[in-house]
PDB file of N, CA and C in Angstrom:
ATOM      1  N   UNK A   1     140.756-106.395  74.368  1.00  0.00           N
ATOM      2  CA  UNK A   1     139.462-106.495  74.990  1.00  0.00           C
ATOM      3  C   UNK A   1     138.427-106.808  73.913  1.00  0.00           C
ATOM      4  N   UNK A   2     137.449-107.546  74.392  1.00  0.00           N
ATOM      5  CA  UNK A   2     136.139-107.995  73.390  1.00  0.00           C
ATOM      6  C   UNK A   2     135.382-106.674  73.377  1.00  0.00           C
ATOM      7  N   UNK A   3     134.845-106.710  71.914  1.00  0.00           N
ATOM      8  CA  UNK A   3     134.270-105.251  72.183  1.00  0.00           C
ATOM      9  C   UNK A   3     132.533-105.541  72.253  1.00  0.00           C
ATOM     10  N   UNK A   4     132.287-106.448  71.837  1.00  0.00           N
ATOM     11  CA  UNK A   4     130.883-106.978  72.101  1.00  0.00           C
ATOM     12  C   UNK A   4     130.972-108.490  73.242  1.00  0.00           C
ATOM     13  N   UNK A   5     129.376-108.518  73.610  1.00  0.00           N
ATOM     14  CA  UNK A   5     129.388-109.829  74.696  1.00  0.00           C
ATOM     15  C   UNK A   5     128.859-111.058  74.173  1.00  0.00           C
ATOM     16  N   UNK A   6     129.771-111.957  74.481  1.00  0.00           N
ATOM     17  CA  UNK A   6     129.626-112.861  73.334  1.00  0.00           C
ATOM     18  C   UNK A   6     128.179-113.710  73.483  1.00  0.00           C
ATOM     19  N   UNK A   7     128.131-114.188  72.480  1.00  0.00           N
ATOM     20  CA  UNK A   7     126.316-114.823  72.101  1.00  0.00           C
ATOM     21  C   UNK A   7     126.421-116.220  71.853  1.00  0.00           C
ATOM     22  N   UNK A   8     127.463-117.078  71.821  1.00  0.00           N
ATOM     23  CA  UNK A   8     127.708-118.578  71.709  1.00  0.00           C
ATOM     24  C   UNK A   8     128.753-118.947  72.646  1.00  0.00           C
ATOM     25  N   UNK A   9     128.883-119.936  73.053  1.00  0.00           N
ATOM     26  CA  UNK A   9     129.774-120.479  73.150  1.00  0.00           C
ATOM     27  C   UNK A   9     131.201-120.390  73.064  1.00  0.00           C
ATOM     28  N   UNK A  10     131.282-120.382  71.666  1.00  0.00           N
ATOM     29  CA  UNK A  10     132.332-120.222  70.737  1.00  0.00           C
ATOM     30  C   UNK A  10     132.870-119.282  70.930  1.00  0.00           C
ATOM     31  N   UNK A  11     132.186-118.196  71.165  1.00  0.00           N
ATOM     32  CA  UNK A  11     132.590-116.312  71.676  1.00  0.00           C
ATOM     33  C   UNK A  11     133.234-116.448  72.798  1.00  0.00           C
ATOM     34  N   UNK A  12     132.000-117.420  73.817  1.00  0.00           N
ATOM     35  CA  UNK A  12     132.634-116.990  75.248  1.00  0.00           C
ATOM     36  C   UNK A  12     134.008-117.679  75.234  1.00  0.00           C
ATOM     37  N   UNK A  13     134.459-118.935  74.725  1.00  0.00           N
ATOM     38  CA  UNK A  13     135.923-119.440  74.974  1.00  0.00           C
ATOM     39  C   UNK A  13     136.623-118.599  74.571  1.00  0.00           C
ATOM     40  N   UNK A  14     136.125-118.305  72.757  1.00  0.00           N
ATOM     41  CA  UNK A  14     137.724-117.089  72.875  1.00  0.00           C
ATOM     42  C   UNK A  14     137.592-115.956  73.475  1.00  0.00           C
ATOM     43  N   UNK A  15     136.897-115.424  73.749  1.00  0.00           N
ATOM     44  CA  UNK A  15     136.749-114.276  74.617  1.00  0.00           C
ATOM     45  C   UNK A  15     137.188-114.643  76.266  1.00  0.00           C
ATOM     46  N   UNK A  16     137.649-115.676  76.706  1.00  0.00           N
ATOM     47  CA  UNK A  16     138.666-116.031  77.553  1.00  0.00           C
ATOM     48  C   UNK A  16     139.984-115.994  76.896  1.00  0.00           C
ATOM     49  N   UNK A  17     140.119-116.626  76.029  1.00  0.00           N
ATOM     50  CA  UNK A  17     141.519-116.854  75.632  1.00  0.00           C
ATOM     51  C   UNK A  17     141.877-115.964  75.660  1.00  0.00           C
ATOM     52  N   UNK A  18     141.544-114.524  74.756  1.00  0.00           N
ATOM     53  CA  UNK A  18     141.767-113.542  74.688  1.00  0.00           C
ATOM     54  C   UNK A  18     142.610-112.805  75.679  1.00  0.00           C
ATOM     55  N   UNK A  19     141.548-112.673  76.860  1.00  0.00           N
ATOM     56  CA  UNK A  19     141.524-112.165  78.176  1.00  0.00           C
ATOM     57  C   UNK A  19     142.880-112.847  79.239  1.00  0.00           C
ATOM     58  N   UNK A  20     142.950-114.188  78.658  1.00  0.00           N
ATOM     59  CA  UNK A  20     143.976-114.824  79.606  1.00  0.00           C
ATOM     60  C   UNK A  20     145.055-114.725  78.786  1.00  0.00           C
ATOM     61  N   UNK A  21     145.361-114.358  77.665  1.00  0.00           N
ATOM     62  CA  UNK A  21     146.362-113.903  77.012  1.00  0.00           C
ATOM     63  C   UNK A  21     146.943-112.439  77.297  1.00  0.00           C
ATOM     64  N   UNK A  22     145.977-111.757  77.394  1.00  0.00           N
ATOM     65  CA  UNK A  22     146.419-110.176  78.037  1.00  0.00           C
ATOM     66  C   UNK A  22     146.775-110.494  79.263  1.00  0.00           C
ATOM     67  N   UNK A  23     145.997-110.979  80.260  1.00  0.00           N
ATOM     68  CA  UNK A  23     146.822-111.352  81.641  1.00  0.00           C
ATOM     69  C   UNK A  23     147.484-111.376  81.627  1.00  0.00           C
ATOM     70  N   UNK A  24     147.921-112.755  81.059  1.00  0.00           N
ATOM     71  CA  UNK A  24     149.513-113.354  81.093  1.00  0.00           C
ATOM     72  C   UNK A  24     150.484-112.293  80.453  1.00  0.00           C
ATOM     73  N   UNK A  25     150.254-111.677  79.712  1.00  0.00           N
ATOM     74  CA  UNK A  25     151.246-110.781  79.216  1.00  0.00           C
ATOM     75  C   UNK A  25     151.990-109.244  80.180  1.00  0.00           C
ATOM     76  N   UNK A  26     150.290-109.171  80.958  1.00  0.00           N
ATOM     77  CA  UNK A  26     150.728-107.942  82.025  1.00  0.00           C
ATOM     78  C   UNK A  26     151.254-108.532  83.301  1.00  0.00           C
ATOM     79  N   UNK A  27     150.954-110.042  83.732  1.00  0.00           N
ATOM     80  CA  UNK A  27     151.792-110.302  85.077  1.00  0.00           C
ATOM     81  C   UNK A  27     152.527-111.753  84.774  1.00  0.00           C
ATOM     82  N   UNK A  28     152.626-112.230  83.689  1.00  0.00           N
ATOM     83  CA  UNK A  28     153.729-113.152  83.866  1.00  0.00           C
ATOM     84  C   UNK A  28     153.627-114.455  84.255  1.00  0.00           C
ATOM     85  N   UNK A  29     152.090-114.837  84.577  1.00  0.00           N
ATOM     86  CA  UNK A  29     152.341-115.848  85.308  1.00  0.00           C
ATOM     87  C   UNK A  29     151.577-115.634  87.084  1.00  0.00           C
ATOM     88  N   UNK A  30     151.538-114.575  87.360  1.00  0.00           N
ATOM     89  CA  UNK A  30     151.813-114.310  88.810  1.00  0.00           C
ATOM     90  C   UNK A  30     150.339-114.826  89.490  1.00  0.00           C
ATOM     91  N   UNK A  31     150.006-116.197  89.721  1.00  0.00           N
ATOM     92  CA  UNK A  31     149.729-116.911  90.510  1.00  0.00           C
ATOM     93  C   UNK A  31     148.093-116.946  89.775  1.00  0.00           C
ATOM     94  N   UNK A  32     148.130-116.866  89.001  1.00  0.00           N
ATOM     95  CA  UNK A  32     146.254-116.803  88.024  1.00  0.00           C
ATOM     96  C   UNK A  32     146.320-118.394  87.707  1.00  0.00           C
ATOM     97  N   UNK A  33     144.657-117.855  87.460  1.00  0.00           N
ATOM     98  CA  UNK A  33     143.698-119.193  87.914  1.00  0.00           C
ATOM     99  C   UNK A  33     142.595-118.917  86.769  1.00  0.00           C
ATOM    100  N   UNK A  34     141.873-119.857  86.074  1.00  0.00           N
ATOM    101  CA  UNK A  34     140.776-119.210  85.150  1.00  0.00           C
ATOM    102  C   UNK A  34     139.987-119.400  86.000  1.00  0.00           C
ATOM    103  N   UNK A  35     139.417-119.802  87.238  1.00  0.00           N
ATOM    104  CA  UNK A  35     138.334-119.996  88.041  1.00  0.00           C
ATOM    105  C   UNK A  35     137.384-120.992  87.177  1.00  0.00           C
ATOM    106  N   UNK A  36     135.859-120.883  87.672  1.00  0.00           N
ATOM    107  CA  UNK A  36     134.831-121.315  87.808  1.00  0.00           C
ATOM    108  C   UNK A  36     134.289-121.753  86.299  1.00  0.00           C
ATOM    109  N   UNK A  37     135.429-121.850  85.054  1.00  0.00           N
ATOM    110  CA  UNK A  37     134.708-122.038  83.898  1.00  0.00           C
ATOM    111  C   UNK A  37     133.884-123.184  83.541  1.00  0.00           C
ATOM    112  N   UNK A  38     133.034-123.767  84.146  1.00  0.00           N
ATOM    113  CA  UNK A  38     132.007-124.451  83.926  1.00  0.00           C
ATOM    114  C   UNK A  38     131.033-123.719  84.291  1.00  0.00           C
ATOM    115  N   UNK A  39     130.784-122.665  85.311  1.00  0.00           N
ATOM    116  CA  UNK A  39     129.794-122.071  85.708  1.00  0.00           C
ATOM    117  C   UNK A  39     129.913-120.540  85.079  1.00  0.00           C
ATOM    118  N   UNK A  40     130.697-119.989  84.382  1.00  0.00           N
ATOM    119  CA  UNK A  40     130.573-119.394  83.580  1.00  0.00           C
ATOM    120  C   UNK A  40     130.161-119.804  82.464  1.00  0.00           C
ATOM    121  N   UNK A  41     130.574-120.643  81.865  1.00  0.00           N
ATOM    122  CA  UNK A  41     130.297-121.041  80.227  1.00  0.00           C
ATOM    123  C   UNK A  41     129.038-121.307  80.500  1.00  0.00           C
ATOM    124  N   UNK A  42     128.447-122.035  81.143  1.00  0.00           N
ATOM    125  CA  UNK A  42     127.025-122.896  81.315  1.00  0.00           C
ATOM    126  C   UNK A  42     125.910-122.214  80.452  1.00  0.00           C
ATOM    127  N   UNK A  43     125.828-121.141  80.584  1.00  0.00           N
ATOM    128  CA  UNK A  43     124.645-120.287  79.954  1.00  0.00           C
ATOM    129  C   UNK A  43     124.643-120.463  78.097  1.00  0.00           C
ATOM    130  N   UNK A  44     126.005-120.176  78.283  1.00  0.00           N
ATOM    131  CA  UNK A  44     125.954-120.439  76.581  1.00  0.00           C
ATOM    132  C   UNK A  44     126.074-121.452  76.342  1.00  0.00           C
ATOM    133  N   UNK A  45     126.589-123.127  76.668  1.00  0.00           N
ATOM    134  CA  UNK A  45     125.993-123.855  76.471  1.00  0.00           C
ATOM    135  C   UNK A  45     124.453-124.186  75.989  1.00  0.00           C
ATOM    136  N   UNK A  46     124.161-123.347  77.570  1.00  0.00           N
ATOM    137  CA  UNK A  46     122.746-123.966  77.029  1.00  0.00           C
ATOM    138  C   UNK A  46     121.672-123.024  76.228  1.00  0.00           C
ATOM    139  N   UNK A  47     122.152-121.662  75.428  1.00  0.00           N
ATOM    140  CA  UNK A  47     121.574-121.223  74.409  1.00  0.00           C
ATOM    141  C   UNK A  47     121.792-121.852  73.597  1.00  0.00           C
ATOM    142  N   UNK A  48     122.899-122.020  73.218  1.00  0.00           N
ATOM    143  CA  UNK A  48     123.307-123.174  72.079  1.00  0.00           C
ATOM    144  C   UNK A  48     122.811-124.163  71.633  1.00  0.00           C
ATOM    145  N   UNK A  49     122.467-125.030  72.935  1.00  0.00           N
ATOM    146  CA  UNK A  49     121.418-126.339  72.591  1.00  0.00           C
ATOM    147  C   UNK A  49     119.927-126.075  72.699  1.00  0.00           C
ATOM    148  N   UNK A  50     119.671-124.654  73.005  1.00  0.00           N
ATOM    149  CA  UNK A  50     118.424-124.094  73.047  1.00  0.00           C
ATOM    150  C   UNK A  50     117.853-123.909  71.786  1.00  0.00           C
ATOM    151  N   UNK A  51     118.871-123.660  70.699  1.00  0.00           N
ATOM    152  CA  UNK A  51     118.784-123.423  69.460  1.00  0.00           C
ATOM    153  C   UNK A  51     118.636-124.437  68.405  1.00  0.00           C
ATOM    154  N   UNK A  52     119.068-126.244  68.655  1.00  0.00           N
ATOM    155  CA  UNK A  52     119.050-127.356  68.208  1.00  0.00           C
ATOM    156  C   UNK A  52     117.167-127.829  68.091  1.00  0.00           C
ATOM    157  N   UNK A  53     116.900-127.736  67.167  1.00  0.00           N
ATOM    158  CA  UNK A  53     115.529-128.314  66.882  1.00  0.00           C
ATOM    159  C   UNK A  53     115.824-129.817  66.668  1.00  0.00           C
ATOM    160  N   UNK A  54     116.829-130.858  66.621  1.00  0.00           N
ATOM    161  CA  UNK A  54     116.547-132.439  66.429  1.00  0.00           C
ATOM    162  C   UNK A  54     117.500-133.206  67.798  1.00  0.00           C
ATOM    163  N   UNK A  55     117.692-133.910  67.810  1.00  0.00           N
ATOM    164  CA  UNK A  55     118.748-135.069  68.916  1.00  0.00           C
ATOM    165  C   UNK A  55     119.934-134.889  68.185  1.00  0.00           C
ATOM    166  N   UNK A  56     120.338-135.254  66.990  1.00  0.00           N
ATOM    167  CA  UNK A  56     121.230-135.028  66.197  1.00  0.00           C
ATOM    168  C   UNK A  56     121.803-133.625  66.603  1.00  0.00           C
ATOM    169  N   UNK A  57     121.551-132.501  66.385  1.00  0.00           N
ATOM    170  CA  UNK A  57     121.993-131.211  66.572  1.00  0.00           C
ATOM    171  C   UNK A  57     122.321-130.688  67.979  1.00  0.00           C
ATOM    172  N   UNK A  58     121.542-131.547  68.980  1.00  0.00           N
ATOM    173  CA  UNK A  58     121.723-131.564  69.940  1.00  0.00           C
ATOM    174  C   UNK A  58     123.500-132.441  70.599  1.00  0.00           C
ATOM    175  N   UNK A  59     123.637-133.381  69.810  1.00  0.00           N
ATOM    176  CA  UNK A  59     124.144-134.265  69.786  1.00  0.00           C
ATOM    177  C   UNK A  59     125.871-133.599  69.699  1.00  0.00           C
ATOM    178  N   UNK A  60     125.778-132.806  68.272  1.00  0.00           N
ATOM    179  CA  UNK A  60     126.764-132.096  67.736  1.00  0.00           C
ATOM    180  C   UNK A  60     127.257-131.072  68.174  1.00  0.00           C
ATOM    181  N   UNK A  61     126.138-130.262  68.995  1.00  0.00           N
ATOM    182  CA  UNK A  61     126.437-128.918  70.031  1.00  0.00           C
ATOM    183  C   UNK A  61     127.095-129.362  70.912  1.00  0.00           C
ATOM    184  N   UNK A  62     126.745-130.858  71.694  1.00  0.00           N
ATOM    185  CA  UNK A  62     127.856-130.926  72.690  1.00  0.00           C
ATOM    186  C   UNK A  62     128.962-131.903  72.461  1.00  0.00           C
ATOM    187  N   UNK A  63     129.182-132.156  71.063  1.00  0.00           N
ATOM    188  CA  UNK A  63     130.062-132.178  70.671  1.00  0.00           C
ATOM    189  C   UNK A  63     131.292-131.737  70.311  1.00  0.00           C
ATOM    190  N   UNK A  64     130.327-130.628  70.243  1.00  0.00           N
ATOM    191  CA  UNK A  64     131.622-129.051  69.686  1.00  0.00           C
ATOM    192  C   UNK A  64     131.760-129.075  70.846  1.00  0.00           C
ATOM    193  N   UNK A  65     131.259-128.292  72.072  1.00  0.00           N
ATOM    194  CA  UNK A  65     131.437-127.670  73.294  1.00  0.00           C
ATOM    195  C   UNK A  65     132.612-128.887  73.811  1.00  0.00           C
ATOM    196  N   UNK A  66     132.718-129.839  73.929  1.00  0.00           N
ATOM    197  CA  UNK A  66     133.588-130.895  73.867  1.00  0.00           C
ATOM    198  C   UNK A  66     134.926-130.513  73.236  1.00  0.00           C
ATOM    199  N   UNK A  67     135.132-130.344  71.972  1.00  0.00           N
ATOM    200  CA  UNK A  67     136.004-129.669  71.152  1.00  0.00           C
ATOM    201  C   UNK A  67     136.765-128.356  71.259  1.00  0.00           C
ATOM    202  N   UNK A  68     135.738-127.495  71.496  1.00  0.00           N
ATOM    203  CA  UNK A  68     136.632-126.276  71.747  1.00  0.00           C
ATOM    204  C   UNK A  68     137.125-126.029  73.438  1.00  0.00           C
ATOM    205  N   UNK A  69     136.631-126.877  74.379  1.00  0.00           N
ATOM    206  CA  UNK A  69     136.885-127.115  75.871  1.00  0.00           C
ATOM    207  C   UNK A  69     138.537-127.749  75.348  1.00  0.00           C
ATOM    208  N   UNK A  70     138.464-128.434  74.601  1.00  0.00           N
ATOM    209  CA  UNK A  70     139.903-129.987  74.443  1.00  0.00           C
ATOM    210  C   UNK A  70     140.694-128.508  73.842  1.00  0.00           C
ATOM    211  N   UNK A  71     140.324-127.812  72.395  1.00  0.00           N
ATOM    212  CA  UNK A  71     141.010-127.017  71.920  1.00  0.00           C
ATOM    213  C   UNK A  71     141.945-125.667  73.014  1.00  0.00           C
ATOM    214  N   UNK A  72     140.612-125.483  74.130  1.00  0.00           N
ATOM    215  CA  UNK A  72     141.298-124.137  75.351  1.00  0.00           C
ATOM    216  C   UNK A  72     142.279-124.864  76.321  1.00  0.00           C
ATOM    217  N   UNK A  73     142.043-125.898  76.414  1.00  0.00           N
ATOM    218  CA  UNK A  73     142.997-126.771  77.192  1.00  0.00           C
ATOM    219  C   UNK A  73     144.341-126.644  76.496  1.00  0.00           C
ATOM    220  N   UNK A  74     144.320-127.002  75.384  1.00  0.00           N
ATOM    221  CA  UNK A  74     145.909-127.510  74.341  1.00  0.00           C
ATOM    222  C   UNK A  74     146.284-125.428  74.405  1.00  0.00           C
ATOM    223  N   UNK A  75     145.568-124.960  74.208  1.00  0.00           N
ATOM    224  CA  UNK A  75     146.234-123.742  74.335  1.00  0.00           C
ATOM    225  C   UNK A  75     146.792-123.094  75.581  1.00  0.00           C
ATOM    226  N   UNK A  76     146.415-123.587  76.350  1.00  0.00           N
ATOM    227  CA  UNK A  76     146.683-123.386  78.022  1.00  0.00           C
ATOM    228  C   UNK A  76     147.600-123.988  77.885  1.00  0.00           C
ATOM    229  N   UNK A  77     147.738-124.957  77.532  1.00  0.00           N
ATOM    230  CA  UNK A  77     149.217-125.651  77.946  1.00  0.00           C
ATOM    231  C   UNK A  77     150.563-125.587  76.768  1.00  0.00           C
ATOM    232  N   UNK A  78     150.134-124.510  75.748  1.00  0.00           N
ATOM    233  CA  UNK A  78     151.281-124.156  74.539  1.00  0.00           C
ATOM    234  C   UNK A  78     151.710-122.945  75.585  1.00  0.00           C
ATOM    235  N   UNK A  79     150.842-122.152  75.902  1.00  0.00           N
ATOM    236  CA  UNK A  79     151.198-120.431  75.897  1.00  0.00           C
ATOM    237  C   UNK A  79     152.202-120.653  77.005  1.00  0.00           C
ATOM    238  N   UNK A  80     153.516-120.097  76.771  1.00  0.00           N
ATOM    239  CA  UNK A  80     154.932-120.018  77.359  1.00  0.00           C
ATOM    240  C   UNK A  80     155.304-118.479  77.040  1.00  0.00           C
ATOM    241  N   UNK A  81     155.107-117.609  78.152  1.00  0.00           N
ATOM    242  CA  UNK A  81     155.304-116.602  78.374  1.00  0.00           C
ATOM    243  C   UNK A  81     156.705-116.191  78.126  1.00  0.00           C
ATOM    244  N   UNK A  82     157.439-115.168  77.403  1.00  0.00           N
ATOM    245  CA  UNK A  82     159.061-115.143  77.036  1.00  0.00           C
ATOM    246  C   UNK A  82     159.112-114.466  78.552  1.00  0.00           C
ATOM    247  N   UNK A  83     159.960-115.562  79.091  1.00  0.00           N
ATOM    248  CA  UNK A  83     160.809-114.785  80.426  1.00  0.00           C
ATOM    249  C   UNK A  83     162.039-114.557  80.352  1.00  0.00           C
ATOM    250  N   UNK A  84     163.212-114.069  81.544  1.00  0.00           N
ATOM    251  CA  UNK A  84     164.682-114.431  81.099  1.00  0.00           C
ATOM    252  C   UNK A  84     164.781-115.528  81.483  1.00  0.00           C
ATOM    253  N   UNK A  85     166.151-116.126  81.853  1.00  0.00           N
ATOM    254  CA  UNK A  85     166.550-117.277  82.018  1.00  0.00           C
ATOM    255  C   UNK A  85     166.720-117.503  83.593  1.00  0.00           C
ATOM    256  N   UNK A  86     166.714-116.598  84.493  1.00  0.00           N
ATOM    257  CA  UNK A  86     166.654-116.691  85.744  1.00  0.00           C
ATOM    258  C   UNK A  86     165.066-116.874  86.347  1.00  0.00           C
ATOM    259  N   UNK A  87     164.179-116.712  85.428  1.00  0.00           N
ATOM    260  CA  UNK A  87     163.010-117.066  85.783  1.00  0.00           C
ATOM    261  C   UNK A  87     162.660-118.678  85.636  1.00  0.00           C
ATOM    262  N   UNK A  88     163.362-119.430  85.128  1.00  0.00           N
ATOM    263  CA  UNK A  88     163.269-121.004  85.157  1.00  0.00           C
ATOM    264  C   UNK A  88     164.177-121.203  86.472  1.00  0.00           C
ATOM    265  N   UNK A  89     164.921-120.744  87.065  1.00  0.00           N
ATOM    266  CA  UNK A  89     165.596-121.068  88.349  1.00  0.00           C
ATOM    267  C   UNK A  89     164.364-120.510  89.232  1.00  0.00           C
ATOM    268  N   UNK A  90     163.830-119.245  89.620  1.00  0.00           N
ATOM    269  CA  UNK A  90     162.897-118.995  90.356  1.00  0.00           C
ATOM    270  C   UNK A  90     161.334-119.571  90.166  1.00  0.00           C
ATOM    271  N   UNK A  91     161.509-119.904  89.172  1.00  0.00           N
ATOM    272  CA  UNK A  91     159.662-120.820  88.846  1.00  0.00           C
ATOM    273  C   UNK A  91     159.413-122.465  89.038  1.00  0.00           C
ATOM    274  N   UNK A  92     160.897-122.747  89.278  1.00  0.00           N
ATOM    275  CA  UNK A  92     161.407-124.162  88.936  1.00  0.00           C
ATOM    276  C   UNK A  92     161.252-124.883  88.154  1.00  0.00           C
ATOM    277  N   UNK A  93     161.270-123.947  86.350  1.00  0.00           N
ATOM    278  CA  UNK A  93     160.810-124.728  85.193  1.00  0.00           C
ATOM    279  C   UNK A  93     159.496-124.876  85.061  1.00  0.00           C
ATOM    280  N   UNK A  94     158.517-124.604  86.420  1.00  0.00           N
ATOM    281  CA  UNK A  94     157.350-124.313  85.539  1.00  0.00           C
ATOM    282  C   UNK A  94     157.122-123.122  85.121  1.00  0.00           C
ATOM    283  N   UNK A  95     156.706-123.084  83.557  1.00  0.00           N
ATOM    284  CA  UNK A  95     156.718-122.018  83.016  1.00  0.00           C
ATOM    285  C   UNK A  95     154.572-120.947  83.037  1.00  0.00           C
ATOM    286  N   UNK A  96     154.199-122.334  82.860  1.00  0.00           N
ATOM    287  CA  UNK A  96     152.884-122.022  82.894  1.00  0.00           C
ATOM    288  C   UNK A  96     151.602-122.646  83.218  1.00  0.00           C
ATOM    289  N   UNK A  97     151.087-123.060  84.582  1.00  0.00           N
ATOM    290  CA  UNK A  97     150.389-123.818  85.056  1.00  0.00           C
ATOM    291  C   UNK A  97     148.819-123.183  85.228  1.00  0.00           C
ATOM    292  N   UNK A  98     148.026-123.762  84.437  1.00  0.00           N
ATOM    293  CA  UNK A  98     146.734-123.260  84.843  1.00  0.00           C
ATOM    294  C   UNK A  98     145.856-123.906  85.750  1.00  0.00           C
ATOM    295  N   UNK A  99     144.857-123.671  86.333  1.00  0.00           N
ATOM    296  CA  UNK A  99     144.272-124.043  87.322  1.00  0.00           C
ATOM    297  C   UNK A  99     142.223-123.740  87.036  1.00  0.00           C
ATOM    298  N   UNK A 100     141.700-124.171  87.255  1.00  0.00           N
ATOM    299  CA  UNK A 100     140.404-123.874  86.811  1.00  0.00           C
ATOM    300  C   UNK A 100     139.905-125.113  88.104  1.00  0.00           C
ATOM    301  N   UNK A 101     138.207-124.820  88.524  1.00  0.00           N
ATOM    302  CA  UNK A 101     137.388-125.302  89.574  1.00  0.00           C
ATOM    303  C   UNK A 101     135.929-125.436  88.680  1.00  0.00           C
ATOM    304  N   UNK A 102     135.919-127.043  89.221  1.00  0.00           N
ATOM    305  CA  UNK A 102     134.706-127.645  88.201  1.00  0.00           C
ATOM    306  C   UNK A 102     133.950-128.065  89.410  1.00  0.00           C
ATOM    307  N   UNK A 103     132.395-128.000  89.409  1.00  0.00           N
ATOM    308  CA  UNK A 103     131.265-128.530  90.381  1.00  0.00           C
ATOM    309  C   UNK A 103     131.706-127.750  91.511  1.00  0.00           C
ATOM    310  N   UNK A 104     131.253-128.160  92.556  1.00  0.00           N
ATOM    311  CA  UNK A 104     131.577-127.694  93.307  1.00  0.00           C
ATOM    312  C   UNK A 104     130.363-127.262  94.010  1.00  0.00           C
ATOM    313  N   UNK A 105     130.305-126.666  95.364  1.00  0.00           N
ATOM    314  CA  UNK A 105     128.495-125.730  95.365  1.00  0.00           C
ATOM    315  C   UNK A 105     128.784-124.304  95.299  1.00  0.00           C
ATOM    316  N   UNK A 106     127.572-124.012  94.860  1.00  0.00           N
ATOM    317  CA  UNK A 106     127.376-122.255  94.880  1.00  0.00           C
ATOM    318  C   UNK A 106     127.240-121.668  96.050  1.00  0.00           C
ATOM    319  N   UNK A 107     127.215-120.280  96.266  1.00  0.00           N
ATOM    320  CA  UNK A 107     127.465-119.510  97.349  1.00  0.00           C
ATOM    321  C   UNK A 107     126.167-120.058  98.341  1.00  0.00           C
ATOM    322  N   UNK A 108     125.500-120.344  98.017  1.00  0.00           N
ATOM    323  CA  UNK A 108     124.160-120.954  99.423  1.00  0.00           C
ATOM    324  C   UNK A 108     124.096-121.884  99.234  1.00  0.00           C
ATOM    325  N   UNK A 109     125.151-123.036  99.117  1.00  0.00           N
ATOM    326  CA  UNK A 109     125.417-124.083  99.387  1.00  0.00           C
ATOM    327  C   UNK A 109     124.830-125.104  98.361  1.00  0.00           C
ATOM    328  N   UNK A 110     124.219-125.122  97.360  1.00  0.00           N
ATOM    329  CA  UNK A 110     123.553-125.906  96.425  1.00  0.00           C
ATOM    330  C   UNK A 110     124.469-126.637  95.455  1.00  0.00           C
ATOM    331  N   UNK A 111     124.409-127.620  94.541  1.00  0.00           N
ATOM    332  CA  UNK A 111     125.008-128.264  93.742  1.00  0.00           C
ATOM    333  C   UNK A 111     125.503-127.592  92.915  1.00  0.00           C
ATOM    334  N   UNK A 112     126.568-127.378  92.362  1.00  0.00           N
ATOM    335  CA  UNK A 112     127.030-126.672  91.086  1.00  0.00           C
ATOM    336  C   UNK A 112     127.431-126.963  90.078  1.00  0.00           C
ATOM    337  N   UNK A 113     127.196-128.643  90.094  1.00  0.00           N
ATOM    338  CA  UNK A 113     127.813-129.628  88.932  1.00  0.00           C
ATOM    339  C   UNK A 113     126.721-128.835  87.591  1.00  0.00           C
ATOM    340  N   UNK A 114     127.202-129.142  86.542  1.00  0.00           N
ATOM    341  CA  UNK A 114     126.376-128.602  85.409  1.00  0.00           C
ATOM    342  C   UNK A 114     126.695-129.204  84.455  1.00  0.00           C
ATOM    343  N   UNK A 115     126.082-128.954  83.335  1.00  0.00           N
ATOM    344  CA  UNK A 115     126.457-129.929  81.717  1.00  0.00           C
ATOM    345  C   UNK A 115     128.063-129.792  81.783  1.00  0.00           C
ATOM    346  N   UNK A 116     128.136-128.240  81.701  1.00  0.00           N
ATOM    347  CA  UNK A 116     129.644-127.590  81.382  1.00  0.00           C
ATOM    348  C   UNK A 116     130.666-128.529  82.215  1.00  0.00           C
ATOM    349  N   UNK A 117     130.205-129.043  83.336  1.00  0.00           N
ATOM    350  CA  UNK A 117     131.119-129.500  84.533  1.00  0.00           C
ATOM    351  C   UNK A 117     131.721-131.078  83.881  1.00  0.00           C
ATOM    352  N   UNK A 118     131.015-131.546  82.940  1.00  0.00           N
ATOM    353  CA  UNK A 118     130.814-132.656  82.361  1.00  0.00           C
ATOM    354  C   UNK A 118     131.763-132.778  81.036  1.00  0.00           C
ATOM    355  N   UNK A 119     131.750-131.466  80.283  1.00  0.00           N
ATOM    356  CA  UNK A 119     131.851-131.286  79.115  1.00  0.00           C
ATOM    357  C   UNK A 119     133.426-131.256  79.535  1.00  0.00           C
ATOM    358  N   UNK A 120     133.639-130.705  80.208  1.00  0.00           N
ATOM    359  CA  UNK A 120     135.133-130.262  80.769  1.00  0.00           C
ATOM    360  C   UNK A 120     135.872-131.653  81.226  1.00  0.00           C
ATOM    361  N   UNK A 121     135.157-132.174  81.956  1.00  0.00           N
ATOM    362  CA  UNK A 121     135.839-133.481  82.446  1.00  0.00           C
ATOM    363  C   UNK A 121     135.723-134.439  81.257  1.00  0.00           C
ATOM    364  N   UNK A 122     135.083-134.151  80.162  1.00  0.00           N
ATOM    365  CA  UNK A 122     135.175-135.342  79.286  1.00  0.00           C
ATOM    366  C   UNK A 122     136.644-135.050  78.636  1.00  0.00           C
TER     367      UNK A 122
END
C-alpha cells in the first residue's frame, strides 16, 4: 500500500501499478479491470502542467505523461501471474488481460473525454 497520496503524475501511475500488482497477486486474474484511468489520472496531469511556466515545459509534461502511460501499458502486458499448469487449460492461455475505459460520459451524462483520454490513446 502507498503510504502517502500521490502529488504528480508519476506517483499516481505507480501508485496503480503498485495496487494492481497486489490485486493480481490476491485473486489471480479473477476478472479485474483498471477502470476509468483517464479520469482518474486527469487531475495530476493537470497539476503537472499547472506547474510548467514556458510551451516548451508544457510540451515535455505531456510528453512524459505520454511515456509513463506507454511504460504502464508494457507492464500490463509483462505481469504473468505464476499459476499451475491447469490454469492455461481453464483460462485458455490467456494469462493476463487488462481492460481500462477511456472518454466516455460522466454520471449526469456530460463529456468525459479529457487530455488524459488523449494521452492514453496516443
Amino acid at each position: 500500500m502507498v503510504e502517502y497520496p500521490a502529488r504528480t503524475l508519476h506517483e499516481a501511475v505507480n501508485a496503480i501499478w503498485i495496487t494492481w500488482v497486489g490485486l493480481h497477486m490476491e485473486s489471480t486474474n479473477a476478472g479485474l479491470s483498471m477502470g476509468r484511468l483517464d479520469q482518474w489520472l486527469q487531475p495530476y496531469l493537470e497539476a503537472d502542467i499547472g506547474g510548467c511556466t514556458s510551451a516548451a515545459e508544457r510540451t515535455a509534461c505531456v510528453e512524459r505523461a505520454i511515456e509513463l502511460v506507454g511504460c504502464l501499458f508494457l507492464r500490463c502486458t509483462d505481469h504473468l501471474p505464476l499459476t499451475p499448469e491447469f490454469a492455461n487449460f481453464y483460462f485458455g492461455g490467456s494469462s493476463s488481460d487488462q481492460a481500462i475505459t477511456l472518454g466516455g460520459v460522466t454520471p449526469d451524462g456530460d463529456d468525459a473525454v479529457c487530455d488524459m483520454t488523449y494521452v492514453f490513446l496516443r
